[in-house]
C-alpha atoms as a PDB file:
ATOM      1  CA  UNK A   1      21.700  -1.455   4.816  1.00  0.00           C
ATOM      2  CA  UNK A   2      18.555   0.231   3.195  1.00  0.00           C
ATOM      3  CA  UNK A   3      15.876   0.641   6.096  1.00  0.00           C
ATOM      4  CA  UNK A   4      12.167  -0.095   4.741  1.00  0.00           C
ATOM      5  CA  UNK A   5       9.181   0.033   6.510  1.00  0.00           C
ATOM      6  CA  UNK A   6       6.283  -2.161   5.253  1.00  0.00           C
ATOM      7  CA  UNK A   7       2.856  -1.962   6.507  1.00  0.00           C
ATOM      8  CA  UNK A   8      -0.443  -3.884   5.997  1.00  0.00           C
ATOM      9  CA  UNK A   9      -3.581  -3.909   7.760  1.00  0.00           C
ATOM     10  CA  UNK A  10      -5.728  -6.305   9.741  1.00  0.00           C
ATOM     11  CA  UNK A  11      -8.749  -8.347   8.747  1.00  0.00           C
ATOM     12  CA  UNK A  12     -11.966  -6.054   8.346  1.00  0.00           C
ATOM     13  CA  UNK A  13     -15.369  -6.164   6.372  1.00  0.00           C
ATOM     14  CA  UNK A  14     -15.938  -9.540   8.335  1.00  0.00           C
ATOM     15  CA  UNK A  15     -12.534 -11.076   6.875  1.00  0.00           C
ATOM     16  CA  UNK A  16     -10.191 -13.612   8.983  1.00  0.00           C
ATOM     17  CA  UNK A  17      -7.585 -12.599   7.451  1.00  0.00           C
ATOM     18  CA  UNK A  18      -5.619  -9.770   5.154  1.00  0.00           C
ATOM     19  CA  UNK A  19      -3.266 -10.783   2.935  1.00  0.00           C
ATOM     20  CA  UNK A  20      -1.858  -7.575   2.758  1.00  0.00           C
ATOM     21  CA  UNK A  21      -0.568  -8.415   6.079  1.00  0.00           C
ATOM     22  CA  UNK A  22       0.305 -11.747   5.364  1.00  0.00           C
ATOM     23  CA  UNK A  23       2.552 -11.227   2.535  1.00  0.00           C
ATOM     24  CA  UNK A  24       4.517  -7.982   5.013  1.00  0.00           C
ATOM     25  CA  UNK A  25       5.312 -10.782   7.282  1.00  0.00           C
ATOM     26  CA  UNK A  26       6.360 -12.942   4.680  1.00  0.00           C
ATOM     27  CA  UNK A  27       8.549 -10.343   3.314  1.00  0.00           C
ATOM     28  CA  UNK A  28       9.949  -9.379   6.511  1.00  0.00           C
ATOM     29  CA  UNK A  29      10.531 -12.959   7.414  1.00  0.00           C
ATOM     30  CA  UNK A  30      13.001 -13.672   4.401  1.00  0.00           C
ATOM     31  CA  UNK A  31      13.699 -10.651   3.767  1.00  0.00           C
ATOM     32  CA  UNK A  32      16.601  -9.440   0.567  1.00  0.00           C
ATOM     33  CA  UNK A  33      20.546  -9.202   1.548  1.00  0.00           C
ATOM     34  CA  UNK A  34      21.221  -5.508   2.212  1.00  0.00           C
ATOM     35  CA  UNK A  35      17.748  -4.403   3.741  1.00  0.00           C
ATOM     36  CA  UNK A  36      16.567  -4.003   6.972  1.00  0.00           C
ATOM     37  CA  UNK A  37      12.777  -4.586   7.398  1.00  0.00           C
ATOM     38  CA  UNK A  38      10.740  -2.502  10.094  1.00  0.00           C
ATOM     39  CA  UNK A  39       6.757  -4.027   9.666  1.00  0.00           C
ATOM     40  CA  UNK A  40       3.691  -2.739  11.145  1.00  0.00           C
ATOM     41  CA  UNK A  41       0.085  -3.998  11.344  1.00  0.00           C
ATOM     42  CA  UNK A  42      -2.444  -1.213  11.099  1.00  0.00           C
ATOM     43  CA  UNK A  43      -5.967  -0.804  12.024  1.00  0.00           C
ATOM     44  CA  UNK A  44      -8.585  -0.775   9.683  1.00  0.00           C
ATOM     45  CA  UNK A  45      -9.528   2.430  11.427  1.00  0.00           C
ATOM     46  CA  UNK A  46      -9.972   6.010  10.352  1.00  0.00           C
ATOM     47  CA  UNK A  47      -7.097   8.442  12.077  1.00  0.00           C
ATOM     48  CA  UNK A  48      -6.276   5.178  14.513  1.00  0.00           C
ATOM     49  CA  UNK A  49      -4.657   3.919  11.067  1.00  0.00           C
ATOM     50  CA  UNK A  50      -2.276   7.069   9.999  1.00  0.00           C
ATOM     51  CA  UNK A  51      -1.720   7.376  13.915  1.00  0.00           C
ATOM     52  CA  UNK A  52      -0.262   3.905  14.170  1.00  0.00           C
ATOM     53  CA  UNK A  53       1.828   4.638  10.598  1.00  0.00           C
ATOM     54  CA  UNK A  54       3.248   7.927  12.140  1.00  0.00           C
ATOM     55  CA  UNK A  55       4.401   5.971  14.999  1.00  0.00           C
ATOM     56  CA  UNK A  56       5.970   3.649  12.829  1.00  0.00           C
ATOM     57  CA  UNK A  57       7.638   5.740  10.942  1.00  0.00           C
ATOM     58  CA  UNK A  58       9.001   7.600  13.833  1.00  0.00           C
ATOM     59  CA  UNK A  59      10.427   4.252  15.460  1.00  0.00           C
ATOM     60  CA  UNK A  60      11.749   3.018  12.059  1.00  0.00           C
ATOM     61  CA  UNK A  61      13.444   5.845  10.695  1.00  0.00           C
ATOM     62  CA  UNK A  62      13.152   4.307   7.237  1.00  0.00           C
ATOM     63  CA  UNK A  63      14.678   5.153   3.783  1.00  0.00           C
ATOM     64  CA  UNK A  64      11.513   4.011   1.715  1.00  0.00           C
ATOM     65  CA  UNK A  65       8.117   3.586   2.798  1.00  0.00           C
ATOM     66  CA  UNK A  66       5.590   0.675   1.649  1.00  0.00           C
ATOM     67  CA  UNK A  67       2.359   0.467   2.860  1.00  0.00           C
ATOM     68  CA  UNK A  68       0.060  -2.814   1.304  1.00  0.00           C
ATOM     69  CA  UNK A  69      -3.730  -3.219   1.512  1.00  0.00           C
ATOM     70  CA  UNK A  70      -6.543  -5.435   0.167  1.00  0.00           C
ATOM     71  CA  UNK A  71      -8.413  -4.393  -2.623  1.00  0.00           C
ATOM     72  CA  UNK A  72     -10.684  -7.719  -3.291  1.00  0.00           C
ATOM     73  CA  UNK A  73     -11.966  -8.038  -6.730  1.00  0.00           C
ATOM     74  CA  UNK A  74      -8.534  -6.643  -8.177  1.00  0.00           C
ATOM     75  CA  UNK A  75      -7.017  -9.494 -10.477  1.00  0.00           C
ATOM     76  CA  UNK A  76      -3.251  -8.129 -10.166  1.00  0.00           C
ATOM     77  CA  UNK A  77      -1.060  -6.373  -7.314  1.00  0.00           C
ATOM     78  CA  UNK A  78      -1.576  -2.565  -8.370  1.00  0.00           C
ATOM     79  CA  UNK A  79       0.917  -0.058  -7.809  1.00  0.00           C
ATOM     80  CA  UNK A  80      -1.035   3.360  -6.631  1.00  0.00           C
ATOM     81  CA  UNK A  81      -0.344   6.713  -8.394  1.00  0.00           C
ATOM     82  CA  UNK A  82      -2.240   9.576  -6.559  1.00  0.00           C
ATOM     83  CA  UNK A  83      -3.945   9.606  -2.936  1.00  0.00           C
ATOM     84  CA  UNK A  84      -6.742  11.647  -2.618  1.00  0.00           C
ATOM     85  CA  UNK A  85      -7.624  14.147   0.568  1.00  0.00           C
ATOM     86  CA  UNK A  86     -11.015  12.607   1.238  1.00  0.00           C
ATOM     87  CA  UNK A  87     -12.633   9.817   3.207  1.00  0.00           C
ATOM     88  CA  UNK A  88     -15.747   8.797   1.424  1.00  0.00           C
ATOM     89  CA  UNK A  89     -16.423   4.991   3.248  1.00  0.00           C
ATOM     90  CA  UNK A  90     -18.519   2.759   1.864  1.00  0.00           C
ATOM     91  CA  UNK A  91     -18.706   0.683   4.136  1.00  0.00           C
ATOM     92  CA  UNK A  92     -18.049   0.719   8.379  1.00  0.00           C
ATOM     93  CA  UNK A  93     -14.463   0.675   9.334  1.00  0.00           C
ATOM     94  CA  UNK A  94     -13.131  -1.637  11.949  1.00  0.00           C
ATOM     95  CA  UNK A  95     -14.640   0.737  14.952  1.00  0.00           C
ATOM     96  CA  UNK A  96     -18.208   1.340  13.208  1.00  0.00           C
ATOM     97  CA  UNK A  97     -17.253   4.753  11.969  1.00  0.00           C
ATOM     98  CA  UNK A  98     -18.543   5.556   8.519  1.00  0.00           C
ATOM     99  CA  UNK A  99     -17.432   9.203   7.569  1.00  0.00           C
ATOM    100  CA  UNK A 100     -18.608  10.362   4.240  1.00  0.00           C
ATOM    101  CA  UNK A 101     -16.971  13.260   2.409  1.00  0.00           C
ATOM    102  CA  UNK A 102     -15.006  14.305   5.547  1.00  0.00           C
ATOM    103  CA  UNK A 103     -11.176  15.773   4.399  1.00  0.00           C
ATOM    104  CA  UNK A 104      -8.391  13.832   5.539  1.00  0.00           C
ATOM    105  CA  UNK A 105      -6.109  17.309   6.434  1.00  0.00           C
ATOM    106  CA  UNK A 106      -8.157  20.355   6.674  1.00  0.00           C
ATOM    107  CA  UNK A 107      -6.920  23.048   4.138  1.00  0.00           C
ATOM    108  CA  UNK A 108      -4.495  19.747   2.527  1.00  0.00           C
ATOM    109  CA  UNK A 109      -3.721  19.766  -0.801  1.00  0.00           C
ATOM    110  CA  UNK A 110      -6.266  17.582  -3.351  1.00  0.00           C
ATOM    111  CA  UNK A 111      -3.757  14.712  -4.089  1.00  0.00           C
ATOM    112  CA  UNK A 112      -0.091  13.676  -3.734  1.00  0.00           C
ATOM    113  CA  UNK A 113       1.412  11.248  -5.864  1.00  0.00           C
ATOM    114  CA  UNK A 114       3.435   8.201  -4.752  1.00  0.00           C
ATOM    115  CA  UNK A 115       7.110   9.505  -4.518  1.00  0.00           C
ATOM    116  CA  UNK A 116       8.118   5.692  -5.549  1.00  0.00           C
ATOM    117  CA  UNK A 117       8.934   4.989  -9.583  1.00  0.00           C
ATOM    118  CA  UNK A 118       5.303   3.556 -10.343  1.00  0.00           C
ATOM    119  CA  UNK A 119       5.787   2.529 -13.827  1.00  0.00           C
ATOM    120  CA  UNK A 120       9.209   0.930 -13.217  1.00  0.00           C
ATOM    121  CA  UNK A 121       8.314  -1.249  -9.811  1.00  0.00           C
ATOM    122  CA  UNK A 122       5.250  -2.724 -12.352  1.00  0.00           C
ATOM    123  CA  UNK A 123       7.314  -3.103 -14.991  1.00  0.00           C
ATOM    124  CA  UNK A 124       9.754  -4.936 -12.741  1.00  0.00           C
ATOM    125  CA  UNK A 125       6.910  -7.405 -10.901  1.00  0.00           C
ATOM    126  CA  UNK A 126       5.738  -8.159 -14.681  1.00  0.00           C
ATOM    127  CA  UNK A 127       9.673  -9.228 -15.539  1.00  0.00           C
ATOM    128  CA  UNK A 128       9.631 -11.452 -12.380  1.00  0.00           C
ATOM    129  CA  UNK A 129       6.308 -13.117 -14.315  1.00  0.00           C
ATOM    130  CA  UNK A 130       3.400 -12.097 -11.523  1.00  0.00           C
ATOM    131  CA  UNK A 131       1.006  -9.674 -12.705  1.00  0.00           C
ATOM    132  CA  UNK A 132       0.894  -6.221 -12.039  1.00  0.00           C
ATOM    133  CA  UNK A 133      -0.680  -2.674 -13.054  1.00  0.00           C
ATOM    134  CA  UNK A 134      -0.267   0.943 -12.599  1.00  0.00           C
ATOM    135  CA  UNK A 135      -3.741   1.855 -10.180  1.00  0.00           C
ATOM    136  CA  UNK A 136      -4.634   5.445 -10.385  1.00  0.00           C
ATOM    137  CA  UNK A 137      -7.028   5.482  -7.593  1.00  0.00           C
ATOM    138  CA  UNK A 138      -6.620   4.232  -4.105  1.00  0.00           C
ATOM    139  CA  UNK A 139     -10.620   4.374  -3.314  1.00  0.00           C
ATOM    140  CA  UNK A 140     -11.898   6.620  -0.732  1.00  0.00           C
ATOM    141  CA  UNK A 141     -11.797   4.072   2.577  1.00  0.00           C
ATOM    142  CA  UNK A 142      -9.303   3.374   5.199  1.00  0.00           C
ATOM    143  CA  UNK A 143      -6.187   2.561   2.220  1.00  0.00           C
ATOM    144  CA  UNK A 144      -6.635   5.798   0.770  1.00  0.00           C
ATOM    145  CA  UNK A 145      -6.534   7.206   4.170  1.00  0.00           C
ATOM    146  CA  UNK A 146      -3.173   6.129   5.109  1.00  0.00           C
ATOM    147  CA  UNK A 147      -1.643   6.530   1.449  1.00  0.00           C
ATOM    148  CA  UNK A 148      -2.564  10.083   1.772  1.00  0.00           C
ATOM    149  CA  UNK A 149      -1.454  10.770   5.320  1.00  0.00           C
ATOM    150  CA  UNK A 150       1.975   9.053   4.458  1.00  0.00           C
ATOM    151  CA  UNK A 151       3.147  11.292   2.002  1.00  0.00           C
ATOM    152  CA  UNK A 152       1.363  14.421   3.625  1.00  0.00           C
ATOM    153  CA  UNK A 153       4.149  13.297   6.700  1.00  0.00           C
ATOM    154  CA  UNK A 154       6.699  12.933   3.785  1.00  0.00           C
ATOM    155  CA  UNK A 155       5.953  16.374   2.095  1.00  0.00           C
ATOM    156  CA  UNK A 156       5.972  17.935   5.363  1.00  0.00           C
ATOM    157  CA  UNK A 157       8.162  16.278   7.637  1.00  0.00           C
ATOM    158  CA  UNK A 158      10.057  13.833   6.059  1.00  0.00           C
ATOM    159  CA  UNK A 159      11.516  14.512   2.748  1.00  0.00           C
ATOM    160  CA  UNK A 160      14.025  12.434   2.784  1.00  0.00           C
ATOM    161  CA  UNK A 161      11.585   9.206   2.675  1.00  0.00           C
ATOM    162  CA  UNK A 162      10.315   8.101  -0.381  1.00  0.00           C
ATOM    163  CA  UNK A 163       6.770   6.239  -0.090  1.00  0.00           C
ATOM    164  CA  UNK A 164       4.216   4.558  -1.543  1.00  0.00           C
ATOM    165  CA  UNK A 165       1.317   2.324  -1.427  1.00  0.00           C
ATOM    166  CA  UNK A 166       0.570  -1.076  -3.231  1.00  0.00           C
ATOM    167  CA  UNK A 167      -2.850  -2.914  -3.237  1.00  0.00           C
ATOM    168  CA  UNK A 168      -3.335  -6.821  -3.588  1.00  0.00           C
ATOM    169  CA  UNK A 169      -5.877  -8.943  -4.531  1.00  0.00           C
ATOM    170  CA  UNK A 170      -7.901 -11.189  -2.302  1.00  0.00           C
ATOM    171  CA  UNK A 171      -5.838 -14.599  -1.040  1.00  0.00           C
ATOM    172  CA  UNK A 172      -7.222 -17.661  -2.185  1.00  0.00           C
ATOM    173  CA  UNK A 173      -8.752 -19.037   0.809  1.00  0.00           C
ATOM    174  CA  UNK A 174     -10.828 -15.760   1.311  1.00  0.00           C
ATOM    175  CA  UNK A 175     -12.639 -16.787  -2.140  1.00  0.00           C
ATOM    176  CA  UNK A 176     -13.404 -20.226  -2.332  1.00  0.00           C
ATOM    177  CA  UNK A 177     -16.626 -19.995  -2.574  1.00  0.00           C
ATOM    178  CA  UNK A 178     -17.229 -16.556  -4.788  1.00  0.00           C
ATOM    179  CA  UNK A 179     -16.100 -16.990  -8.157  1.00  0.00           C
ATOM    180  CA  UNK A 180     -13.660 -13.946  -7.322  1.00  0.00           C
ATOM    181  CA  UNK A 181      -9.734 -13.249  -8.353  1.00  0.00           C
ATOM    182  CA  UNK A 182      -6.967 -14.243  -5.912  1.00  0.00           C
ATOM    183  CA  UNK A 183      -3.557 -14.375  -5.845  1.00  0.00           C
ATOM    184  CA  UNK A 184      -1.360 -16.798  -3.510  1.00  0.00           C
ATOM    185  CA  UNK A 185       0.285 -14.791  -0.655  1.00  0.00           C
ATOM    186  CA  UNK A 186       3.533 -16.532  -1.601  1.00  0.00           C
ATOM    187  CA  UNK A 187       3.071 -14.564  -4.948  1.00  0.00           C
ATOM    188  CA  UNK A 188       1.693 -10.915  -3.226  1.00  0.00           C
ATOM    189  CA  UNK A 189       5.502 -11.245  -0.921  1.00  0.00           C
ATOM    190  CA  UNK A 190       7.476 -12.211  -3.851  1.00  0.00           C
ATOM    191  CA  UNK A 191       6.117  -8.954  -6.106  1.00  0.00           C
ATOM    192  CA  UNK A 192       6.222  -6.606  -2.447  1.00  0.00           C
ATOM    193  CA  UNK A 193       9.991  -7.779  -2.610  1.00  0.00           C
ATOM    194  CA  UNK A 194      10.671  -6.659  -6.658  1.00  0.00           C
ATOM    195  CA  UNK A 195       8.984  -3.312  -5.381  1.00  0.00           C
ATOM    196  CA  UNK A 196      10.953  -2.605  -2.506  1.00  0.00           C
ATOM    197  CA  UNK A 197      14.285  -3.226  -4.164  1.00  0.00           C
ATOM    198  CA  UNK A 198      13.152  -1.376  -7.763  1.00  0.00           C
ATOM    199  CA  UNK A 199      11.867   1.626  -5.192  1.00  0.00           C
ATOM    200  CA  UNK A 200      14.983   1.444  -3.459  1.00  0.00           C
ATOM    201  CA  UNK A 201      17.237   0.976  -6.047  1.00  0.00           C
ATOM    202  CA  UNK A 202      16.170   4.299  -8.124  1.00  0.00           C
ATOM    203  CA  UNK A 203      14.045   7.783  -7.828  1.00  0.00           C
ATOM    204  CA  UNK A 204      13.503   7.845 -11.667  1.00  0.00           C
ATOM    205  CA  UNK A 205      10.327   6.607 -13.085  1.00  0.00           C
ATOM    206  CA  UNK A 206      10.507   4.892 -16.549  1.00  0.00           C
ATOM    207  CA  UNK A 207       8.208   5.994 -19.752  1.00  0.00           C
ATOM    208  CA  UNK A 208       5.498   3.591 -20.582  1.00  0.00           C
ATOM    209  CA  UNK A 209       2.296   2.738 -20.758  1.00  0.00           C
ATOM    210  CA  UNK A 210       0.258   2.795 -17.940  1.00  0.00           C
ATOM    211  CA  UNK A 211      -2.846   4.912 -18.211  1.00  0.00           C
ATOM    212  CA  UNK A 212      -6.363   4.435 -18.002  1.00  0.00           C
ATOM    213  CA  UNK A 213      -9.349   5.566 -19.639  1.00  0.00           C
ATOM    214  CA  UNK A 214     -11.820   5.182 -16.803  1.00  0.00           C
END
C-alpha cells in the first residue's frame, strides 16, 4: 500500500465552504486500489496551519504528500512549482491576523520547489480530459504558507516524503452569482486522484511546456 496524506483547508474570506476540502474527502472516500489515504482539514491560519500539517504528517507517516487549496478566479486545477519563504496577506486570515512581509523560517532558504513531477501530474489530469496547468506561484497567504513549511519539514526532516501542493478553482455553488470560473468538486477529486497516483507512481519529471511569461 502507498500511504498519502491529502490536506485541504476550511472555508475562509467569508466562504461556506472550500472545495479544496471537499474534493480531499471525496478522494479519501473512494479512494484508488493500492493506497491508503490519511486526510486532514487545516486552518486557514498562519503557523496554526503548518502546525496542524506537521501533526499530520507525524500521525500519517506518509510516502507522498498533497496538500489542496482554493485559489478562486483560477479557471483550471494548477499544479505549484516553487513556495516562497514569505507571508505577504492580503487579506485577514481565519483568526484576524494579517502579517505583511514577515519570513515564514527565519534564516530559510528563498524557495523550494515541489519534490512531485509537476509537468507529468498536468500532463496526466489533461489525458484524463479536465484541465490543468503548471502554477509557478503559490501567492503569499495562508497556501503558500503551508506549501513552504511542508517541504522545509521534507528537506529537513523527512526526506524520504515527496510533497507537493495543488490549487483549485472555486466550486460552482460559491459563484453563482459572479460571473467567475468553477469547476465541479466531482471534477477537482477526480484530477487530485490522477495526481496522487502520477506522483506516486514516479520521481522523474517529464520535458514540456509549461512556463510562463508573467
Amino acid at each position: 500500500m502507498t500511504r498519502v496524506l491529502l490536506t485541504g483547508f476550511a472555508p475562509f474570506d467569508g466562504e461556506r465552504v472550500n472545495p479544496s476540502w471537499q474534493a480531499v474527502q471525496a478522494v479519501a472516500a473512494d479512494p484508488p486500489p493500492g493506497y491508503e489515504i490519511a486526510t486532514a482539514e487545516l486552518p486557514c491560519v498562519f503557523g496554526a496551519a503548518s502546525d496542524a500539517l506537521r501533526k499530520a504528517v507525524a500521525d500519517a507517516d506518509p510516502e507522498v504528500v498533497l496538500c489542496v487549496g482554493q485559489a478562486g478566479g483560477r479557471p483550471d486545477v494548477t499544479v505549484e512549482r516553487v513556495a516562497i519563504n514569505i507571508d505577504d496577506a492580503r487579506i485577514h486570515d481565519n483568526s484576524g491576523a494579517q502579517p505583511i512581509d514577515v519570513p515564514i523560517v527565519e534564516d530559510g532558504p528563498a524557495a523550494y520547489f515541489a519534490t512531485l513531477p509537476v509537468k507529468a501530474c498536468v500532463a496526466a489530469v489533461r489525458e484524463a480530459g479536465l484541465p490543468a496547468s503548471v502554477s509557478q506561484t503559490a501567492g503569499t497567504f495562508v497556501c503558500n504558507h503551508v506549501f513552504y513549511g511542508l517541504m522545509h519539514l521534507v528537506a529537513t526532516e523527512r526526506p524520504a516524503v515527496r510533497g507537493g501542493f495543488v490549487h483549485v478553482p472555486y466550486a460552482p455553488g460559491q459563484v453563482t452569482d459572479q460571473g467567475k470560473p468553477s469547476l465541479p468538486v466531482t471534477s477537482v477529486a477526480e484530477a487530485l486522484r490522477v495526481i496522487m497516483i502520477t506522483a506516486a507512481g514516479r520521481s522523474e519529471d517529464i520535458k514540456a511546456v509549461g512556463g510562463a511569461t508573467h
